[in-house]
Protein backbone atom coordinates (compact mmCIF):
# COMPACT_ATOMS: atom_id res chain seq x y z
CA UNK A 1 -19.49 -22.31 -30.91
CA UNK A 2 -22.50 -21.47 -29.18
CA UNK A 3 -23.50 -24.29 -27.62
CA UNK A 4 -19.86 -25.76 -26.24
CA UNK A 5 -20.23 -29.09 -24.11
CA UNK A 6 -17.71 -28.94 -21.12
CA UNK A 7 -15.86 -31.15 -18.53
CA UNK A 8 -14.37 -29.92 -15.66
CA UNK A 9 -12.35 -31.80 -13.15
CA UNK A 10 -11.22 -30.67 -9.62
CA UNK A 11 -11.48 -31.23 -6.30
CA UNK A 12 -10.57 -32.89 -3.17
CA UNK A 13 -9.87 -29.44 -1.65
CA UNK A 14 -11.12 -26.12 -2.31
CA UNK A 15 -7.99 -24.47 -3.59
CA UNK A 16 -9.31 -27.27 -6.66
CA UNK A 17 -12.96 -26.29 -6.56
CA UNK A 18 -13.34 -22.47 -6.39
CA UNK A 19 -11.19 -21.95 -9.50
CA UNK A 20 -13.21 -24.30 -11.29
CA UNK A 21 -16.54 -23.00 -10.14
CA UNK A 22 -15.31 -19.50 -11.39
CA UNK A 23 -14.32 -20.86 -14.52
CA UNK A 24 -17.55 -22.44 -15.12
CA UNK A 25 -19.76 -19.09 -13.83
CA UNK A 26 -17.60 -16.96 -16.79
CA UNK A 27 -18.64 -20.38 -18.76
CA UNK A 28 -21.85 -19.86 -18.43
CA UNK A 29 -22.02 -16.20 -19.01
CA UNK A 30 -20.29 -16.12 -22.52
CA UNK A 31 -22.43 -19.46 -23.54
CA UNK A 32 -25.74 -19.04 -21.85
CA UNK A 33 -26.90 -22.35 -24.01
CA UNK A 34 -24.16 -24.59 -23.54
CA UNK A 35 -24.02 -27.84 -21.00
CA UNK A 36 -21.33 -27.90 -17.74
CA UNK A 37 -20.11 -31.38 -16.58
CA UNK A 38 -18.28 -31.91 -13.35
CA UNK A 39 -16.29 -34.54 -12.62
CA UNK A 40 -14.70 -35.72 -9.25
CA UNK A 41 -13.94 -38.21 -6.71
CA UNK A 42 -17.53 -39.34 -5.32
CA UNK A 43 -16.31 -39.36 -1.02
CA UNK A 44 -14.82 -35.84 -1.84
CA UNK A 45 -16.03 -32.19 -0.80
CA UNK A 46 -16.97 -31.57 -4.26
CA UNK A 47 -19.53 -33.94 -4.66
CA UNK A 48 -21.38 -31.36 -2.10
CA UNK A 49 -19.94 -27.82 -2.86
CA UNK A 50 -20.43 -28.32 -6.79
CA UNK A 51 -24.36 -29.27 -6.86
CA UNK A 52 -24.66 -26.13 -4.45
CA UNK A 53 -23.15 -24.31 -6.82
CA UNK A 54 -25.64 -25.30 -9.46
CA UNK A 55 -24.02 -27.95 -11.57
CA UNK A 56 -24.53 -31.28 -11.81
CA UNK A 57 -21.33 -33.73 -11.36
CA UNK A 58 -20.36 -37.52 -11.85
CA UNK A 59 -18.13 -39.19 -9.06
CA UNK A 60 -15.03 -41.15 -9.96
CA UNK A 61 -13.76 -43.56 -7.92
CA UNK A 62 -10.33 -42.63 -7.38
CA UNK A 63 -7.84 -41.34 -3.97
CA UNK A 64 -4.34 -40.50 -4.17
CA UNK A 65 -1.22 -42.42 -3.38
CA UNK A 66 -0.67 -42.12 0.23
CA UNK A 67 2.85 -41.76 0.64
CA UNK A 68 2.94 -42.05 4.49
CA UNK A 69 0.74 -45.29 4.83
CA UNK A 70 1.24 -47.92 2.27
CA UNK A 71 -0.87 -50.23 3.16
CA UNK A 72 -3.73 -48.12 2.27
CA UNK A 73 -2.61 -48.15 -1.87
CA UNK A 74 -3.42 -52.10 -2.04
CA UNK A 75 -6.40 -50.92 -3.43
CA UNK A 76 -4.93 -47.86 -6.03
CA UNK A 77 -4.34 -50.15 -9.02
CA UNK A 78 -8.14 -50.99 -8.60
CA UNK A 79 -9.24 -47.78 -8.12
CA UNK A 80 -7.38 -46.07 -11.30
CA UNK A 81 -8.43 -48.82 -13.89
CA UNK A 82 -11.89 -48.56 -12.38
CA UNK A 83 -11.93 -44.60 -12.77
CA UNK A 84 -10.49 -44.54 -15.59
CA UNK A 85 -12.65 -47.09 -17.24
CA UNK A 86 -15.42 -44.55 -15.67
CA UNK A 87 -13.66 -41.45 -17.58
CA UNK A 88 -13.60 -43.34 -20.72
CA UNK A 89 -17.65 -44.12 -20.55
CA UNK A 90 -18.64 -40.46 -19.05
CA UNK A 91 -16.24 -39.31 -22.34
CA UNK A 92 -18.19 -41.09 -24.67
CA UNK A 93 -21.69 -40.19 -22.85
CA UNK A 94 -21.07 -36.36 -22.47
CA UNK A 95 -19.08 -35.97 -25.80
CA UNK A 96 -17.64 -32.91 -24.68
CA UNK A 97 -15.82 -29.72 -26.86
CA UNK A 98 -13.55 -30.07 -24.33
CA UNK A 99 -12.12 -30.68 -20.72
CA UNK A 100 -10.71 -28.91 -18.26
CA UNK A 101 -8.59 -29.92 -15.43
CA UNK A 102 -7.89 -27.52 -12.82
CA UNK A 103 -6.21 -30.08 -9.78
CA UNK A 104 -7.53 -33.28 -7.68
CA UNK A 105 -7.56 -36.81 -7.72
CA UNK A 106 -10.45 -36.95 -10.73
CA UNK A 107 -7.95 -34.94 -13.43
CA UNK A 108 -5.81 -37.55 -13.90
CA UNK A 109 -7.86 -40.30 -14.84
CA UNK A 110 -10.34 -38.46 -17.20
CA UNK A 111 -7.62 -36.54 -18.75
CA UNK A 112 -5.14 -38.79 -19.49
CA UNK A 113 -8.47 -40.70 -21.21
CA UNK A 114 -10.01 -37.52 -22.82
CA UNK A 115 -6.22 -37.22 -24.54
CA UNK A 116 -6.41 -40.99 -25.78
CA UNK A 117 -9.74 -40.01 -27.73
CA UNK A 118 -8.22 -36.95 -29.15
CA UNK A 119 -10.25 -34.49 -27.40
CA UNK A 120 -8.80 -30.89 -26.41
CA UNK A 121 -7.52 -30.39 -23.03
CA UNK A 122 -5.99 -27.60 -20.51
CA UNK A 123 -5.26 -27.44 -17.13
CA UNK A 124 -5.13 -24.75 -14.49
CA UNK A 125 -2.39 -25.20 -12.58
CA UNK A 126 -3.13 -22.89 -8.99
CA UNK A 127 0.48 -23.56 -6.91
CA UNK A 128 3.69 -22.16 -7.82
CA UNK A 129 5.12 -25.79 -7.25
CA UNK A 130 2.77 -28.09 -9.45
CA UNK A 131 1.13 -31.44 -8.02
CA UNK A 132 2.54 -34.42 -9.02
CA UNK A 133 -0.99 -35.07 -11.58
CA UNK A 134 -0.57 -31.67 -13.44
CA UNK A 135 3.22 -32.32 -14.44
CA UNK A 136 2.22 -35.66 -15.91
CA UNK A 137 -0.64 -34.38 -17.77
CA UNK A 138 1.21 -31.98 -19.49
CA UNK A 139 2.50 -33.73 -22.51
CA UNK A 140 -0.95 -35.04 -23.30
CA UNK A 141 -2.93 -31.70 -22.72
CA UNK A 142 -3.35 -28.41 -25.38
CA UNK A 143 -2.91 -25.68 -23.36
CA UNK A 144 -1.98 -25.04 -19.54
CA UNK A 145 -3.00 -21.86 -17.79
CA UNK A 146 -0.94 -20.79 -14.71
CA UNK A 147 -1.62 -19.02 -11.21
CA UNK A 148 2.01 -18.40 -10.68
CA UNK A 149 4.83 -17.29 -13.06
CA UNK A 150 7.37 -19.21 -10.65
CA UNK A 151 5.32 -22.76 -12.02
CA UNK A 152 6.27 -22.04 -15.43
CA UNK A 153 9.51 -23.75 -15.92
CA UNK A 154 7.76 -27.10 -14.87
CA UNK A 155 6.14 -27.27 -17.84
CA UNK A 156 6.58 -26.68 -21.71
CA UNK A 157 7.15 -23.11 -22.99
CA UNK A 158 4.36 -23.05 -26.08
CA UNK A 159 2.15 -24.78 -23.69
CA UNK A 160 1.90 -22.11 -21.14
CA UNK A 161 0.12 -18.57 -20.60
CA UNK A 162 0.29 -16.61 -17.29
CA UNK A 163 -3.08 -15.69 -16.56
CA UNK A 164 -3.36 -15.71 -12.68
CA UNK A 165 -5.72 -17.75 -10.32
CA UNK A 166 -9.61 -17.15 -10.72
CA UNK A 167 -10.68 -15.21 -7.64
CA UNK A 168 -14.85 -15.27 -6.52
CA UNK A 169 -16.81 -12.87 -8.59
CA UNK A 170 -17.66 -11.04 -5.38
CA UNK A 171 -14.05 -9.79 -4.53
CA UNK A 172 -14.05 -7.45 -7.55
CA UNK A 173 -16.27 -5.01 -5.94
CA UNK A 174 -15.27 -2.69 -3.88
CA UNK A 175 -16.14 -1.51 -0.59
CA UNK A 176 -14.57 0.90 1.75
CA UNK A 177 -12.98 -0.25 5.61
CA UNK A 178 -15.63 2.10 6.99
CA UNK A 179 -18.65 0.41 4.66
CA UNK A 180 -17.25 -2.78 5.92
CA UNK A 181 -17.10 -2.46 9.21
CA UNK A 182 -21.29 -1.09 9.63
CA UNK A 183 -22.02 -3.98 7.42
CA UNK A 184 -20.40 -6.84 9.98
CA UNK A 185 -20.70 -4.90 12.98
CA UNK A 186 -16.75 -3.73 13.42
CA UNK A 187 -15.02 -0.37 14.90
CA UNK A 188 -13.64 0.97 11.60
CA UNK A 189 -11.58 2.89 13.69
CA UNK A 190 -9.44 0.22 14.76
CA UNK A 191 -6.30 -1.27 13.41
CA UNK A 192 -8.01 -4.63 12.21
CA UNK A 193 -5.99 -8.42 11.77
CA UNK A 194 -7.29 -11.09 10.29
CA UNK A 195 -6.45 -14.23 11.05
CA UNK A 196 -7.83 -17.10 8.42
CA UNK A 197 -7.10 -20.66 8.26
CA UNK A 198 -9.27 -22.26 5.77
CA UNK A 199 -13.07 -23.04 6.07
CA UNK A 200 -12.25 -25.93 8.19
CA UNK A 201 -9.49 -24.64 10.29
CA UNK A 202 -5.35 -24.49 10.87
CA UNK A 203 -4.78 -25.78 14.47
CA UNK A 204 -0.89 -24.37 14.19
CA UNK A 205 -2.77 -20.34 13.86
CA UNK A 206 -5.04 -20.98 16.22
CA UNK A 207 -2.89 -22.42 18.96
CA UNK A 208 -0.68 -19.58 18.28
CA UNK A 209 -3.20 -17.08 18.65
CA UNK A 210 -5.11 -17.95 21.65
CA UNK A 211 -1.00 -18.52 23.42
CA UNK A 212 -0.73 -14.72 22.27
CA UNK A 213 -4.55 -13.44 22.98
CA UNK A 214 -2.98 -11.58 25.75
CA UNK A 215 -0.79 -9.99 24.07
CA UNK A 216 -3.06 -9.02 21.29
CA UNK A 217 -5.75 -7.11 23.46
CA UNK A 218 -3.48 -5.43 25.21
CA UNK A 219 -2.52 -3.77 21.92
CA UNK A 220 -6.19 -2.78 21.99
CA UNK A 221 -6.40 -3.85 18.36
CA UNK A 222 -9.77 -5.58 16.68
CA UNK A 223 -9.44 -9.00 15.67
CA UNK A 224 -11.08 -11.39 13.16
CA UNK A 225 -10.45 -14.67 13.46
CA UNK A 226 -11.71 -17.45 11.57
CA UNK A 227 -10.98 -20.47 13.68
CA UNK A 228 -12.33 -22.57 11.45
CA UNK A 229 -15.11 -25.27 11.46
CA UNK A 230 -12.85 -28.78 13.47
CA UNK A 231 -11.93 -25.81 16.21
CA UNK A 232 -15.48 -23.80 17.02
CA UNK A 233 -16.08 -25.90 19.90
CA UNK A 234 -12.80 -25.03 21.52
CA UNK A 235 -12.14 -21.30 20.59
CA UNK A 236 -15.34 -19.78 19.89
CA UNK A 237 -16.00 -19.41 23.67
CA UNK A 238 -12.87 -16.63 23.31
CA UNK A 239 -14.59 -14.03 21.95
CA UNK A 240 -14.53 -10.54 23.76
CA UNK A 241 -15.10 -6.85 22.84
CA UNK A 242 -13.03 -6.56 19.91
CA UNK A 243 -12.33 -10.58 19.45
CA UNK A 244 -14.42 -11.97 16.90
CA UNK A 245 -14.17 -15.52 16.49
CA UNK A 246 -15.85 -17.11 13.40
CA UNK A 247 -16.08 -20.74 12.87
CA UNK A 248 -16.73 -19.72 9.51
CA UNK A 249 -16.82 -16.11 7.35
CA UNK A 250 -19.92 -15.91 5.34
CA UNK A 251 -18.77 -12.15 3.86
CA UNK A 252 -15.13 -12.89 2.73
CA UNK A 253 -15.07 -9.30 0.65
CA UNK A 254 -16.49 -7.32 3.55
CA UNK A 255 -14.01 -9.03 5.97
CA UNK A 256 -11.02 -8.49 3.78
CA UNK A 257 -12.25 -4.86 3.39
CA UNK A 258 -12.35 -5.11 6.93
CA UNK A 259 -8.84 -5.92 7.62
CA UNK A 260 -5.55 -3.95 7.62
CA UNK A 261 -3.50 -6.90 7.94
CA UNK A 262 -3.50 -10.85 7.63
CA UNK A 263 -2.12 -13.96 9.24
CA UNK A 264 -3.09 -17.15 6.88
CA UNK A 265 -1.83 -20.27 5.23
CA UNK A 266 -0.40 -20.13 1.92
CA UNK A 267 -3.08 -22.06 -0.44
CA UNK A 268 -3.08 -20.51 -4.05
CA UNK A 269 -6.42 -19.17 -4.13
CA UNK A 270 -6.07 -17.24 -0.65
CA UNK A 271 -2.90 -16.42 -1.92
CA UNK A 272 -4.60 -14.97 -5.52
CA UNK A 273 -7.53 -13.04 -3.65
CA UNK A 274 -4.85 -11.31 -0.89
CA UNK A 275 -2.82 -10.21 -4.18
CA UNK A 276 -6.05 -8.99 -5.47
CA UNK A 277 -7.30 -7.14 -2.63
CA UNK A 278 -3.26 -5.52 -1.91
CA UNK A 279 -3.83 -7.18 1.52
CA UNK A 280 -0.30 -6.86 3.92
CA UNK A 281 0.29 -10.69 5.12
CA UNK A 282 2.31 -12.54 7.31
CA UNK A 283 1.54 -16.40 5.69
CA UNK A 284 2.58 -19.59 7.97
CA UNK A 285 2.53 -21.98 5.21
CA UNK A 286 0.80 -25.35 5.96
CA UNK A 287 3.83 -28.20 6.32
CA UNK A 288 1.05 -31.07 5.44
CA UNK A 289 0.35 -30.46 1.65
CA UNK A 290 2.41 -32.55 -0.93
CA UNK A 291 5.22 -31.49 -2.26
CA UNK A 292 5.75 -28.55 0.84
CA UNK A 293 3.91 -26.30 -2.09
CA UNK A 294 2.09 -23.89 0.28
CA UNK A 295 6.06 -22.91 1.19
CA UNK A 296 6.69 -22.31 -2.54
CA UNK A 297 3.53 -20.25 -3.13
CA UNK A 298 5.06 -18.10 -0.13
CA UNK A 299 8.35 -17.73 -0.93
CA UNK A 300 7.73 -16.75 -4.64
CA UNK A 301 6.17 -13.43 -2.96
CA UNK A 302 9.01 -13.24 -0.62
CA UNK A 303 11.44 -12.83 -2.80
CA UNK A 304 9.72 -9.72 -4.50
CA UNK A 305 9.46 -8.17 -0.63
CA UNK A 306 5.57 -8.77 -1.49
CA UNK A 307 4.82 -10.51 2.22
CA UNK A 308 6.41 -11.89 5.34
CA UNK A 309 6.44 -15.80 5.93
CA UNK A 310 7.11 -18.21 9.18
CA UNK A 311 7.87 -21.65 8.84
CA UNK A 312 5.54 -23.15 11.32
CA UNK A 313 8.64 -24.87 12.62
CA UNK A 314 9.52 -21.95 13.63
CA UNK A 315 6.47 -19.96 14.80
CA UNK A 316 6.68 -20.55 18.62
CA UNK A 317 9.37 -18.17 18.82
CA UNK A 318 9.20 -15.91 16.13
CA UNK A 319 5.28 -15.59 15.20
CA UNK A 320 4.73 -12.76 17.98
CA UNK A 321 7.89 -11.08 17.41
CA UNK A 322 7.23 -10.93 13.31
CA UNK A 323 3.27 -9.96 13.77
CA UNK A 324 4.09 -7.53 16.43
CA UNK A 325 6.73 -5.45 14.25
CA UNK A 326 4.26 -5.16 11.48
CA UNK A 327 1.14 -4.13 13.73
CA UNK A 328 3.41 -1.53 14.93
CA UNK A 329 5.30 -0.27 11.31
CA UNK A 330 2.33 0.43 9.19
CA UNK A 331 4.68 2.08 6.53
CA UNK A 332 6.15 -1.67 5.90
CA UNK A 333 2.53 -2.87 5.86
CA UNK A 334 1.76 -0.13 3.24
CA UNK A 335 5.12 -1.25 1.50
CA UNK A 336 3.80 -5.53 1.61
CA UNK A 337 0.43 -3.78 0.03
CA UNK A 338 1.89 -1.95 -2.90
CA UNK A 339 4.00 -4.35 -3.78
CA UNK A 340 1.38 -7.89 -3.24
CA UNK A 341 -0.90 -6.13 -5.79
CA UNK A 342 1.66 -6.37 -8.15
CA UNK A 343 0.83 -10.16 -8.42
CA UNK A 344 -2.61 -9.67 -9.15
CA UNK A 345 -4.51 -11.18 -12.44
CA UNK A 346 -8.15 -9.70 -12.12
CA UNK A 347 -8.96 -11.01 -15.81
CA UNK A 348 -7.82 -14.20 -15.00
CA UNK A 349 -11.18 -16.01 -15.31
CA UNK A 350 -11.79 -14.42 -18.63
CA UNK A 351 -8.01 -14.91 -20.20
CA UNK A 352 -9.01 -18.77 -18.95
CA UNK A 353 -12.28 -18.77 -20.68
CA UNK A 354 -10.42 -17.18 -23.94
CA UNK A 355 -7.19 -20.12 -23.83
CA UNK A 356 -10.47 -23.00 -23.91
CA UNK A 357 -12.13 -21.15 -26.73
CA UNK A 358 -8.71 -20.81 -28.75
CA UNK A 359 -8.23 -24.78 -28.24
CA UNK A 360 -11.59 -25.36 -29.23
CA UNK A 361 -11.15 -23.43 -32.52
CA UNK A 362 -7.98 -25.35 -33.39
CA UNK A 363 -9.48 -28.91 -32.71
């Protein structure tokens, strides 16, 4: 197998995309010579991040179920035969080895179809709680490949291998907090938080850290925080000495070096790279993702005394409390570190890669 042809499906957020941009870049390496299909929904983020990337990709047209607005799912019955009807011809076009599936509104369709015309299948399944697509696929698919051991009882036993989220390529090197800090520009002598919401931004963090701004200079502490891309206009004007606000962070690894603790939402892939990286977090899951899964992802690290979580129900009165206890007890921050790392799978591209090849070889 030399020359494998691949499909892989995900999107609609990046928690979808990154793994399956990893997965293809380890692709790519081990079979130089063979072809990389994407497939997504055409009005989503990946029709943009996944050319960047390199690879070319087909659009489906397909959305999810909106469960708060019914009125918009007159057109879903539409929309899936159409897609799937769009699978079934992109199928027969690309002839693939195989197809992946790591998450969005595109898996479902071309899966489901790729499993009609008997050709191998896996998903990558990210959350500790699986979406509603994944556990439906599951009977029809070869091989599933988790993030989190908590998912596994979702889904069947000789199905399943626990290889971990894949994580960007450049998070496995290392760099030292003091390399970090000349490279961006930062005191490494400083206690540094991070405070990340996503690439486009968390408007629970960031109202709760420019309420507690205040609070946190007076600590004379150096902050990092990535307000995100919706917010620049109304927080990047807060910058001082030793507030950084970023719309955006270019350098993720030398910011992470950077940082001796974090404050972010609980999506599976910043959850994988913190684990990684033996990071010390205190996550405010997002409340708006289905299935409250960002909680799950969370709590599963919890329970092992791994990191600290607030309900953002809760976080007016207890975010500045929690953060301010572990700014000031660095041994529990060391203890959050030693035991996060635990969780981390830095093979987990590669033990992906291998579950596809073994798939493959069986047909």
């Amino acid at each position: 197998m030399s020359k494998p042809r691949v499909i892989i499906s995900g999107g609609g957020t990046g928690g979808h995309i990154f793994p399956a941009l990893a997965i293809a870049d380890e692709l790519k390496a081990q079979f130089p010579h063979g072809s990389i299909l994407f497939v997504g929904s055409y009005n989503r983020m990946e029709m943009q991040r996944v050319p960047k990337a390199g690879y070319p990709i087909k659009g489906l047209w397909i959305s999810g179920f909106d469960r708060k607005n019914m009125l918009r799912n007159s057109v879903f019955p539409l929309k899936l035969m159409w897609s799937m009807l769009q699978a079934f011809v992109t199928l027969k076009r690309f002839r693939p080895n195989a197809v992946i599936g790591t998450g969005g509104f595109a898996s479902g369709p071309l899966l489901y179809i790729a499993s009609l015309l008997g050709i191998p299948s896996m998903l990558q399944e990210q959350n500790a709680f699986p979406g509603v697509t994944n556990k439906a696929l599951a009977k029809r698919v070869q091989a599933i490949c988790l993030g989190s051991e908590a998912a596994q009882k979702y889904f069947p036993k000789d199905k399943v291998t626990i290889t971990g989220n894949p994580v960007r390529a450049a998070l496995h090197q290392s760099i030292t907090k003091e390399a970090a800090c000349t490279r961006l520009g930062y005191d490494a002598t400083k206690f540094t938080l991070l405070v990340m919401g996503g690439s486009l931004g968390a408007r629970k963090l960031n109202q709760l850290i420019s309420h507690h701004l205040v609070d946190i200079q007076a600590l004379g502490i150096q902050l990092i925080w990535q307000c995100g891309q919706l917010y620049a206009a109304d927080y990047s004007s807060l910058g001082t000495e030793n507030i950084y606000v970023k719309p955006f962070i270019d350098d993720m690894p030398a910011t992470y070096a950077a940082a001796d603790l974090v404050v972010s939402r609980a999506g599976a892939l910043a959850i994988s790279e913190l684990c990684m990286l033996g990071k010390p977090t205190l996550f405010i899951p997002s409340p708006n993702v289905a299935e409250n899964h960002q909680e799950k992802n969370a709590q599963a690290l919890v329970d092992k005394a791994a990191a600290v979580m607030i309900r953002e129900s809760a976080a007016d009165n207890t975010f500045w409390p929690v953060l301010r206890e572990l700014i000031d007890d660095r041994s529990k921050c060391q203890q959050l570190s030693n035991n996060i790392k635990k969780f981390a799978h830095p093979n987990a591209t590669k033990e992906i890669v291998e579950t596809f090849k073994k798939i493959v070889a069986h047909g």
